[in-house]
N, C-alpha and C. Protein backbone atom coordinates (compact mmCIF):
# COMPACT_ATOMS: atom_id res chain seq x y z
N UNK A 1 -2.97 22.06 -1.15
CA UNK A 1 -3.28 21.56 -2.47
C UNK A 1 -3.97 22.60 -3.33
N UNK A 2 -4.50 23.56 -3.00
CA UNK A 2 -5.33 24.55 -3.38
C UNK A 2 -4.40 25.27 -4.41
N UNK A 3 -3.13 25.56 -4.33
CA UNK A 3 -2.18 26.07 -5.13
C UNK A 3 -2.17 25.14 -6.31
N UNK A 4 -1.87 24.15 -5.81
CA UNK A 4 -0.99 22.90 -6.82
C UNK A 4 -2.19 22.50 -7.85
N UNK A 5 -3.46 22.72 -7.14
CA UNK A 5 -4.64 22.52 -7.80
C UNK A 5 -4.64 23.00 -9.36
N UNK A 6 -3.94 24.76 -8.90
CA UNK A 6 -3.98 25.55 -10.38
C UNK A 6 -2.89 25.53 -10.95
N UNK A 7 -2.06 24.86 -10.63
CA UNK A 7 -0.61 24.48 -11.36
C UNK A 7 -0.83 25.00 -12.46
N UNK A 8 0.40 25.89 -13.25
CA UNK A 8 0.50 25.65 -14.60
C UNK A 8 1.20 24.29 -14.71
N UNK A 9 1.89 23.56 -13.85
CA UNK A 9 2.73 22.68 -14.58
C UNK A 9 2.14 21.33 -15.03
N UNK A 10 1.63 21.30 -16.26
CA UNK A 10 0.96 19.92 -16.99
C UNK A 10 1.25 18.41 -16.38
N UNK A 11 2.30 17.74 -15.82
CA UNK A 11 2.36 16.87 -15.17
C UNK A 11 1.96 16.29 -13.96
N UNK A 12 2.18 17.68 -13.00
CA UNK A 12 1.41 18.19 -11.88
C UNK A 12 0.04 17.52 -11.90
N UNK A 13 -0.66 18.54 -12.94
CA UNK A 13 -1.97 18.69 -13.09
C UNK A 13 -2.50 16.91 -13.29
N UNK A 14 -2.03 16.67 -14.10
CA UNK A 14 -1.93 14.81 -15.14
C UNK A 14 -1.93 14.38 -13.80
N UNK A 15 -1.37 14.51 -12.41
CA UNK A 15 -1.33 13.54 -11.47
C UNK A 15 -2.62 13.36 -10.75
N UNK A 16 -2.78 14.84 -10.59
CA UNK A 16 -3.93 15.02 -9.87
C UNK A 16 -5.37 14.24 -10.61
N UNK A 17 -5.10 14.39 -11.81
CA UNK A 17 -6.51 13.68 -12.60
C UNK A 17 -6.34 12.56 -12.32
N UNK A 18 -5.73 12.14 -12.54
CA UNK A 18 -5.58 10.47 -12.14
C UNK A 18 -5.64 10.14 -11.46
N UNK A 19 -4.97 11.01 -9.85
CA UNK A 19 -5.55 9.88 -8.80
C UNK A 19 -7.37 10.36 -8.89
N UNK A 20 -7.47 11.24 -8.98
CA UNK A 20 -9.06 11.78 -9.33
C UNK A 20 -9.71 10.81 -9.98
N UNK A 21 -9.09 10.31 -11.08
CA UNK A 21 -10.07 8.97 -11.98
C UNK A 21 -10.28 7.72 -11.31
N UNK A 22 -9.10 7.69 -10.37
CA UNK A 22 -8.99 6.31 -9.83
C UNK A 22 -9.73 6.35 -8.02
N UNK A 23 -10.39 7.48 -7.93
CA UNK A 23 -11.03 7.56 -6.93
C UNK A 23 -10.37 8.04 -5.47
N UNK A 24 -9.15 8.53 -6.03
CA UNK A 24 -8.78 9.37 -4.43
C UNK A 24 -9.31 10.88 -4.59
N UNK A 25 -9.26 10.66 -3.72
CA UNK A 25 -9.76 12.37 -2.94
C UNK A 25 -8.61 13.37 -2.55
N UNK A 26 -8.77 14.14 -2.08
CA UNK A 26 -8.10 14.95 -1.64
C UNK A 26 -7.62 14.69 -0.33
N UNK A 27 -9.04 14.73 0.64
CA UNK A 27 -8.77 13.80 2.16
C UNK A 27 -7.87 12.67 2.09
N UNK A 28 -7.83 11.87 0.99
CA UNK A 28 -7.31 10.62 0.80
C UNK A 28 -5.59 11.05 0.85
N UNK A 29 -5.47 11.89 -0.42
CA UNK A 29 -4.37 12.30 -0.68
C UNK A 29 -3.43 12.46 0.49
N UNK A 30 -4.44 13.65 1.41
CA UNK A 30 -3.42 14.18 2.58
C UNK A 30 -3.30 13.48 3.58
N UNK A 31 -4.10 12.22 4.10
CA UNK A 31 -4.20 11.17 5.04
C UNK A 31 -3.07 10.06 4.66
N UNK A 32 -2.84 9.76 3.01
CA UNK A 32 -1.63 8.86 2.79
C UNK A 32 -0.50 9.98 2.37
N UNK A 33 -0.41 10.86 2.20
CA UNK A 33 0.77 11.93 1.88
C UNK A 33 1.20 11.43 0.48
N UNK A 34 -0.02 10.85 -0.30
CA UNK A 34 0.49 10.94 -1.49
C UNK A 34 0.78 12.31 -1.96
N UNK A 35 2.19 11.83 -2.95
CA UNK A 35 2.69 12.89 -3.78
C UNK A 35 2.72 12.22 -5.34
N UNK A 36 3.73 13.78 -5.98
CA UNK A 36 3.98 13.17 -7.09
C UNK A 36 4.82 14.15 -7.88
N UNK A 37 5.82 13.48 -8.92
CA UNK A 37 7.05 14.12 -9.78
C UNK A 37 6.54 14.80 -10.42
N UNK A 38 8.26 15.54 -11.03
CA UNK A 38 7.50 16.63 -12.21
C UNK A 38 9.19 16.44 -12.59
N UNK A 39 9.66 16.63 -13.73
CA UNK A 39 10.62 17.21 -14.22
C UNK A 39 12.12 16.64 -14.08
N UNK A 40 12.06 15.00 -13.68
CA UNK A 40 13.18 14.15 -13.39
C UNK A 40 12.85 13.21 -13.87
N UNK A 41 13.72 12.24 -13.61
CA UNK A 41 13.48 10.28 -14.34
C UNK A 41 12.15 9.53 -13.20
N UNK A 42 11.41 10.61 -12.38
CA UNK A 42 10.77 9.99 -11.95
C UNK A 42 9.23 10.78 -12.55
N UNK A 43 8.76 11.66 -13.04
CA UNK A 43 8.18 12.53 -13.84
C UNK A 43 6.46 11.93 -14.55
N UNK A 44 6.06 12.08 -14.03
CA UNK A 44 4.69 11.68 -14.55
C UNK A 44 4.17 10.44 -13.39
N UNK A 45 5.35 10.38 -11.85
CA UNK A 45 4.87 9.53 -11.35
C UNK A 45 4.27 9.75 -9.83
N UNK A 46 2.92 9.27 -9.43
CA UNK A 46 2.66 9.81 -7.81
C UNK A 46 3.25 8.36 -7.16
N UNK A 47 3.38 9.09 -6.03
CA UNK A 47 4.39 8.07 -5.03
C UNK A 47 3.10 7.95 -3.91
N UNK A 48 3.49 6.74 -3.46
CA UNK A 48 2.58 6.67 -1.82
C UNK A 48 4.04 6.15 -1.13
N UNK A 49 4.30 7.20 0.12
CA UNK A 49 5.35 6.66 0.66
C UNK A 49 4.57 5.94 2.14
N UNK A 50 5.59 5.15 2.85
CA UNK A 50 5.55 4.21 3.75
C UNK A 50 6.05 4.74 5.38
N UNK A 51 5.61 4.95 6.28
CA UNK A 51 6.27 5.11 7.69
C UNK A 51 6.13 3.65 8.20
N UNK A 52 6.88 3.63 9.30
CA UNK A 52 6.99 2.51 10.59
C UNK A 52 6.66 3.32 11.62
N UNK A 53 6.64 2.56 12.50
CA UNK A 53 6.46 2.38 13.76
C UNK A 53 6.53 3.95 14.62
N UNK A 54 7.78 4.28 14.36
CA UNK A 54 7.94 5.67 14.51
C UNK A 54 7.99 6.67 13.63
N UNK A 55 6.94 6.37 12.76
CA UNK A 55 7.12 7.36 11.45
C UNK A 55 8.24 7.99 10.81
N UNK A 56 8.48 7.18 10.87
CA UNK A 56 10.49 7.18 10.17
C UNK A 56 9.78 6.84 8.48
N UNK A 57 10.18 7.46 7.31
CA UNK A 57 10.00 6.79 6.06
C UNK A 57 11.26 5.60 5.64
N UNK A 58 10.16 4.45 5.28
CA UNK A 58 10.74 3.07 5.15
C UNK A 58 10.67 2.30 4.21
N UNK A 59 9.74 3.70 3.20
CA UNK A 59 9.49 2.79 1.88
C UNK A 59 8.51 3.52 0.66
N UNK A 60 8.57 3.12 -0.46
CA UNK A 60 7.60 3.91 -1.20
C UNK A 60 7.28 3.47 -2.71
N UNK A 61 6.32 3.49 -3.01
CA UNK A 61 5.77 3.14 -4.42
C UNK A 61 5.17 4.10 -5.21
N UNK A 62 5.83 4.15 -6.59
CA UNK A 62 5.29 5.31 -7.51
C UNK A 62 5.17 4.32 -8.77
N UNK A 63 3.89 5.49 -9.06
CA UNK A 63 2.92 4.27 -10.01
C UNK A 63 3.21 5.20 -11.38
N UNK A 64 3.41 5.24 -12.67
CA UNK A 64 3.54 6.03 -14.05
C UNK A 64 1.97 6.39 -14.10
N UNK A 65 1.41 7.54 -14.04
CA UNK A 65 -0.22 7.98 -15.02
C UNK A 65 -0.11 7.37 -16.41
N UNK A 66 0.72 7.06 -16.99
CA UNK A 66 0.94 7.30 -18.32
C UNK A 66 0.46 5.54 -18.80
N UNK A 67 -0.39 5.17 -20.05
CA UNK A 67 -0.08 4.04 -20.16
C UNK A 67 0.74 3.85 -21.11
N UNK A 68 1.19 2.22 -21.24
CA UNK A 68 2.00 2.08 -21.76
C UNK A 68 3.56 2.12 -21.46
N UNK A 69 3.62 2.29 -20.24
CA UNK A 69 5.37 2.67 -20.07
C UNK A 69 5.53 1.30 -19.45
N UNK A 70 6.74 1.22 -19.72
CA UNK A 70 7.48 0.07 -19.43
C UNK A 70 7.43 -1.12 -17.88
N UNK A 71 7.91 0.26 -16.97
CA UNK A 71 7.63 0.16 -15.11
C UNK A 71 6.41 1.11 -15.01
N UNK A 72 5.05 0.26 -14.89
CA UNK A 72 4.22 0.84 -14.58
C UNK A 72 4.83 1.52 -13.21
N UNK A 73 4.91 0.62 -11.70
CA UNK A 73 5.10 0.37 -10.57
C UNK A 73 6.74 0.26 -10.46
N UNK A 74 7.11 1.60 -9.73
CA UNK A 74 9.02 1.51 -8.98
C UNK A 74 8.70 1.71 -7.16
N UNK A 75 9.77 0.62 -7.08
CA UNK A 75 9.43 0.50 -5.77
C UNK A 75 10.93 1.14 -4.98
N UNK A 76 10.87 1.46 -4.31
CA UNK A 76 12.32 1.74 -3.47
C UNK A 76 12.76 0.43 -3.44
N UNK A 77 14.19 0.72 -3.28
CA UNK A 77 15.19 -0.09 -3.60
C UNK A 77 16.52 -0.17 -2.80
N UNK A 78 16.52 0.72 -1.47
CA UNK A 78 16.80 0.90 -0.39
C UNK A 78 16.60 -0.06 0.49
N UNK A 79 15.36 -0.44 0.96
CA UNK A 79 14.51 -1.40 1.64
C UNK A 79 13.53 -2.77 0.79
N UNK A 80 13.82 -3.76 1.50
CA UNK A 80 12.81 -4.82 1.03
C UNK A 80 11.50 -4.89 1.04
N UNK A 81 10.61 -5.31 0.12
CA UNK A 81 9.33 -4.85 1.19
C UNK A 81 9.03 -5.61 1.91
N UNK A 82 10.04 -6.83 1.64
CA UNK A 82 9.22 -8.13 2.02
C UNK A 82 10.08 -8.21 4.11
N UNK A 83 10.42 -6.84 4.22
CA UNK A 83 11.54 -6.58 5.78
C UNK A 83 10.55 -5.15 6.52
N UNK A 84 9.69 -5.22 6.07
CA UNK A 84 8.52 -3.82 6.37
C UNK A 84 7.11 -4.47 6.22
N UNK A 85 6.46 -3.22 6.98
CA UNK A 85 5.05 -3.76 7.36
C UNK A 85 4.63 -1.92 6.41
N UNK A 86 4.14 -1.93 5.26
CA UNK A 86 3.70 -0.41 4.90
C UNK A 86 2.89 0.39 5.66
N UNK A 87 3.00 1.22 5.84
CA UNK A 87 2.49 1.84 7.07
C UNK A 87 2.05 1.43 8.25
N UNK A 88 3.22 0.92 8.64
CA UNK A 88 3.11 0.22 10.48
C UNK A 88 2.73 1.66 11.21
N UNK A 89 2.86 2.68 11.09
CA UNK A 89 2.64 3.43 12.36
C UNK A 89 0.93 3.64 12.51
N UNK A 90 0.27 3.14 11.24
CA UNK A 90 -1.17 3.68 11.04
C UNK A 90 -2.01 2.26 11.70
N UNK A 91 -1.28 1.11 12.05
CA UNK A 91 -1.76 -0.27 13.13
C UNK A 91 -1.55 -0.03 13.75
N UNK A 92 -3.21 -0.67 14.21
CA UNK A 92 -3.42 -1.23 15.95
C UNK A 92 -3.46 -2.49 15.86
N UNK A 93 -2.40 -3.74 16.62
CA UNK A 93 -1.78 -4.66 16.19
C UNK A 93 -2.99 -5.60 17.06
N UNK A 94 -3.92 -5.05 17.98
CA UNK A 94 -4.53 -5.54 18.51
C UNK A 94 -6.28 -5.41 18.37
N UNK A 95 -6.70 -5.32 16.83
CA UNK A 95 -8.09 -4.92 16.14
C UNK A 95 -7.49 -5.62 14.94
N UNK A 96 -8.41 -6.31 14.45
CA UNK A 96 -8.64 -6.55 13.26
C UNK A 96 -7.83 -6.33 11.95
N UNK A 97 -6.76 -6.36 11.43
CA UNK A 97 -6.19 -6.18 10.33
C UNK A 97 -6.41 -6.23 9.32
N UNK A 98 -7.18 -5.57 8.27
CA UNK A 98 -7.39 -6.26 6.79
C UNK A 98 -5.49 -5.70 5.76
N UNK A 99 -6.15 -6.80 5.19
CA UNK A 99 -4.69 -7.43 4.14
C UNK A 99 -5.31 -7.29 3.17
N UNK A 100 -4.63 -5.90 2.31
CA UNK A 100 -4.67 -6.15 0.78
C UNK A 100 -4.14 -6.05 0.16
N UNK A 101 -3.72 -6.55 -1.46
CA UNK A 101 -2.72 -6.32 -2.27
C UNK A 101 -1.51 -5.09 -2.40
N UNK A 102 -2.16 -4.22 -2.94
CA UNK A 102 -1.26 -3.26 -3.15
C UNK A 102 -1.98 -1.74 -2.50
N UNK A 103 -1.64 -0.96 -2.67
CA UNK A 103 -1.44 0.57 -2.46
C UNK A 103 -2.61 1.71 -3.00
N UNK A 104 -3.07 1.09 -4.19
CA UNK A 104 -4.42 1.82 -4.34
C UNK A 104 -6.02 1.08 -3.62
N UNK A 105 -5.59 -0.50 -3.62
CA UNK A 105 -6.33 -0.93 -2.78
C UNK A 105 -6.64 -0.18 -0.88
N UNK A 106 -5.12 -0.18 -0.59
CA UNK A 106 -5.13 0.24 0.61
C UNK A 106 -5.71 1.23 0.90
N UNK A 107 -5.63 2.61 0.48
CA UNK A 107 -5.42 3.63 0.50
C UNK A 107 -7.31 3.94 0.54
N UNK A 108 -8.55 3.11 -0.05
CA UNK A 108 -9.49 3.18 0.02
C UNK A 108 -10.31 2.49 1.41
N UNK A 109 -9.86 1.76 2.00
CA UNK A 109 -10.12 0.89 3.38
C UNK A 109 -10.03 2.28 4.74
N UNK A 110 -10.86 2.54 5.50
CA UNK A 110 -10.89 3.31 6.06
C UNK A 110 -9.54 3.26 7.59
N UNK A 111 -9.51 2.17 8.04
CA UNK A 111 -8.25 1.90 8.97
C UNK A 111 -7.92 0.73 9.72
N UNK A 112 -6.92 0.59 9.91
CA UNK A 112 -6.07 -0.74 10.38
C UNK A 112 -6.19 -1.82 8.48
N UNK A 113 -5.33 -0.94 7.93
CA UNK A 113 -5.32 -1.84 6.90
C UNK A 113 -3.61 -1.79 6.45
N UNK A 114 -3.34 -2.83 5.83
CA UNK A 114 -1.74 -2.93 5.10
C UNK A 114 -2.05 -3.47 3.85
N UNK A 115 -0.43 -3.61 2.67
CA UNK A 115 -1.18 -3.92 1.56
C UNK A 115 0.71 -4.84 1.95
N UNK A 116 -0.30 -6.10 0.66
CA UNK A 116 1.18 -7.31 0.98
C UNK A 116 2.31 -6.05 -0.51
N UNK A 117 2.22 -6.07 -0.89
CA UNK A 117 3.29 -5.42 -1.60
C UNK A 117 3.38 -6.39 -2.90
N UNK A 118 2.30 -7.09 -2.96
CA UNK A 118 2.77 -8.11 -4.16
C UNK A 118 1.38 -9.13 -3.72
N UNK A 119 1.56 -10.51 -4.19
CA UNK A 119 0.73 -11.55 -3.78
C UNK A 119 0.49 -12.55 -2.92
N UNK A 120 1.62 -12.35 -2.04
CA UNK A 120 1.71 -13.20 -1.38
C UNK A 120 2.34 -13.24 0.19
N UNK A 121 2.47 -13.85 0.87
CA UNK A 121 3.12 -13.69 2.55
C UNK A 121 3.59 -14.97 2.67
N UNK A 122 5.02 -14.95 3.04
CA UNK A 122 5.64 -15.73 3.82
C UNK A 122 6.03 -15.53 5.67
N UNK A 123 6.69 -16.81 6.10
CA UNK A 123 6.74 -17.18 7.62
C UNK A 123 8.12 -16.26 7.63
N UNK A 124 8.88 -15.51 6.50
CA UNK A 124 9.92 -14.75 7.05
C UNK A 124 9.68 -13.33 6.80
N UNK A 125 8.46 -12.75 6.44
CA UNK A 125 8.14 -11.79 6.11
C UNK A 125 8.04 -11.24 7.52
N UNK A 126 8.61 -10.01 7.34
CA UNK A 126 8.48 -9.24 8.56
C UNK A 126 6.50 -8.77 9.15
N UNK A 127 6.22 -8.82 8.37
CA UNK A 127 4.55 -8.69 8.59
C UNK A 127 3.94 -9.75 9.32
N UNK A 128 4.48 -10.83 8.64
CA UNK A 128 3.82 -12.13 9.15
C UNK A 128 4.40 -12.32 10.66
N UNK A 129 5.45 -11.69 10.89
CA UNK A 129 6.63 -12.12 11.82
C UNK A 129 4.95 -11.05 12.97
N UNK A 130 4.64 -10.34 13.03
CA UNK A 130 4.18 -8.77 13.71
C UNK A 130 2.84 -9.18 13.67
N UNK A 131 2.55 -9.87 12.53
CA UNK A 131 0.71 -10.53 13.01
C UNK A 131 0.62 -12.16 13.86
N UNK A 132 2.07 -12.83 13.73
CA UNK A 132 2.07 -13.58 14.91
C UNK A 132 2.35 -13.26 16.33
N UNK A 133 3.71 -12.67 16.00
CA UNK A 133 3.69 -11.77 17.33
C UNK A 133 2.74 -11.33 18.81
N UNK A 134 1.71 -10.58 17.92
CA UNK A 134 0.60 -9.89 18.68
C UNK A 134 -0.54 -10.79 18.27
N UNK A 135 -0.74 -11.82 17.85
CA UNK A 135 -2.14 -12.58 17.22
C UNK A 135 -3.00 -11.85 17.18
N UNK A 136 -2.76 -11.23 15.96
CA UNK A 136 -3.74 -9.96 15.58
C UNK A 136 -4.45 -11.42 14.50
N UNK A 137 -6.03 -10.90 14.51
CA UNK A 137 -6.59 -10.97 13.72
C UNK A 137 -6.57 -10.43 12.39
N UNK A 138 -6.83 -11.18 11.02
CA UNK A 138 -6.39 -10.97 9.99
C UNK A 138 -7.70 -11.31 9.60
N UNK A 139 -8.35 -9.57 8.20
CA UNK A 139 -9.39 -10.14 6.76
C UNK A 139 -8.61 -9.64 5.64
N UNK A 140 -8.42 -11.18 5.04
CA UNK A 140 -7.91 -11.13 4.20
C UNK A 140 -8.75 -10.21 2.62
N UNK A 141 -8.93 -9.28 2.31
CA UNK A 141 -9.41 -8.84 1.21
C UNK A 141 -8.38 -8.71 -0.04
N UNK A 142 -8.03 -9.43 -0.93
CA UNK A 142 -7.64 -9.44 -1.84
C UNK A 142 -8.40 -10.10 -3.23
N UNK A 143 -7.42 -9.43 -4.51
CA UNK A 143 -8.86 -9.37 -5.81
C UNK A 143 -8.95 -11.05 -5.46
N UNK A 144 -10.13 -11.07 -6.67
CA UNK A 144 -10.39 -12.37 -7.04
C UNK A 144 -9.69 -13.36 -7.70
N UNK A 145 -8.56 -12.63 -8.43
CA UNK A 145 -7.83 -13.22 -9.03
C UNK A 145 -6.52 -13.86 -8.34
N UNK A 146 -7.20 -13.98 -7.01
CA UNK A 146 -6.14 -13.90 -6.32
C UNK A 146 -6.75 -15.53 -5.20
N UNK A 147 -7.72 -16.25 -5.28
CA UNK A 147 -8.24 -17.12 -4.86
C UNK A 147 -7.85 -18.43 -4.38
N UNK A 148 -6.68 -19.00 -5.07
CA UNK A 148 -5.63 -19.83 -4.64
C UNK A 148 -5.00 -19.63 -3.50
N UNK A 149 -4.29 -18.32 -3.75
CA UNK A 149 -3.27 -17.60 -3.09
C UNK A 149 -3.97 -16.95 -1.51
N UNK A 150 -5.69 -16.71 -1.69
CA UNK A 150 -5.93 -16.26 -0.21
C UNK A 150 -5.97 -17.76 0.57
N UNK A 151 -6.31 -18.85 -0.14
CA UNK A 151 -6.59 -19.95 1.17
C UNK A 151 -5.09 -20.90 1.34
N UNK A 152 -4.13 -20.36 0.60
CA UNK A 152 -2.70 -20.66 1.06
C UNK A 152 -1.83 -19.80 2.08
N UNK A 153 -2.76 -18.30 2.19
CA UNK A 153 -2.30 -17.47 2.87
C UNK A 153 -3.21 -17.77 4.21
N UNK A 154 -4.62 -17.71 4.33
CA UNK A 154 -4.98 -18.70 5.30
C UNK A 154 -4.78 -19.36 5.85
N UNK A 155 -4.05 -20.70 5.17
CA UNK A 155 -3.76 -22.00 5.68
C UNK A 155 -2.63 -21.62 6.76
N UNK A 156 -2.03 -20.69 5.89
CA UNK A 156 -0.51 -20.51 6.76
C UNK A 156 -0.74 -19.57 8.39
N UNK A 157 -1.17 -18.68 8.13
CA UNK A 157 -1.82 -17.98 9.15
C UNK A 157 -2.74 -18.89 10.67
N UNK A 158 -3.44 -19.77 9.76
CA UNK A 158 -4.19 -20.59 10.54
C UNK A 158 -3.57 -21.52 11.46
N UNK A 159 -2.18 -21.74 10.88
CA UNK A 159 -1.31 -22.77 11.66
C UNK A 159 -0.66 -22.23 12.68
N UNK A 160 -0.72 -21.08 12.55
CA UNK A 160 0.24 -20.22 14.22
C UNK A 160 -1.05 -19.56 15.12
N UNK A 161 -1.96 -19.75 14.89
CA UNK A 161 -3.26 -19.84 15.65
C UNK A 161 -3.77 -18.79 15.28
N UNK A 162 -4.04 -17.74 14.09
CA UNK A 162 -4.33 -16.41 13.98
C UNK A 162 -5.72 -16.75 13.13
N UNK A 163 -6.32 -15.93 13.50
CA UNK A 163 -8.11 -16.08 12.91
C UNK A 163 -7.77 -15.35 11.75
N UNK A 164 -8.39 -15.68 10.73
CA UNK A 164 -8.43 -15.32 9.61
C UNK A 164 -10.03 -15.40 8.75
N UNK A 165 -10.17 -14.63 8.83
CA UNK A 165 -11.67 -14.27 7.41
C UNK A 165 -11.19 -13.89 6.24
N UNK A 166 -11.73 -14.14 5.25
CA UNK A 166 -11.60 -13.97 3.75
C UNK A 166 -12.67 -13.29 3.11
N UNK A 167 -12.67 -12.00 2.90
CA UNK A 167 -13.20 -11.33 2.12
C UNK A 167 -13.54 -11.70 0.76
């Protein structure tokens, strides 16, 4: 990063501030392998990509720095998210799981964390399928605005016997 640091290239640079404003680090950076565009239809955007199980890439989200644009958030379109667990290879299916929304949430939780990809979990979601599976324990941390939606995600969890706390 030390190179890319002194980029002449202005977009480059625009990425780096931003995740900088929004509180990643550098450590952060190179621990999720965030990246980010320069000079295509994807251009002003950092990506957090996704491994499985065997660190195979399975998925990825790039967010615009810019406000105002249309797709803040492009998601791959290859894969579902709702058929992936985002970074399954970084779980231990047998400790504690925290569950949070999205990708900048995640990315600040120190480990054994996933983000739902959106608001919500269903009984066909491949995640849900992998925390019954192994009856991993689940804390649910998601925003506040989100309060309905954690004790429906609870409820559901609770019925296949999985402990659940709510952050």
């Amino acid at each position: 990063l030390a190179g890319v640091r002194n980029t002449i290239n202005p977009d480059i640079r625009d990425c780096i501030k931003y995740l900088r404003k929004r509180g990643v680090t550098e450590e952060i950076m190179w621990r999720h392998k965030i990246g980010y565009f320069s000079g295509n239809k994807w251009s002003r955007r950092v990506v957090f990509p996704s491994f499985d199980s065997n660190h195979d890439l399975n998925f990825y989200v790039t967010r615009s720095i810019d406000d105002g644009k249309f797709y803040k958030y492009l998601n791959c379109k290859e894969n579902k998210k709702t058929e992936l667990v985002f970074d399954e290879y970084r779980i231990d299916w047998n400790r504690e799981l925290t569950i949070v929304e999205g990708v900048f949430d995640m990315i600040k939780c120190d480990y054994n964390t996933t983000c739902l990809l959106g608001s919500s979990i269903k009984s066909s979601h491949y995640l849900f399928k992998k925390i019954v599976e192994h009856k991993t324990p689940i804390l649910l941390a998601l925003d506040s605005d989100m309060e309905q939606k954690k004790y429906k995600i609870s409820k559901l969890l609770s019925q296949y016997d999985i402990r659940v706390r709510i952050m």
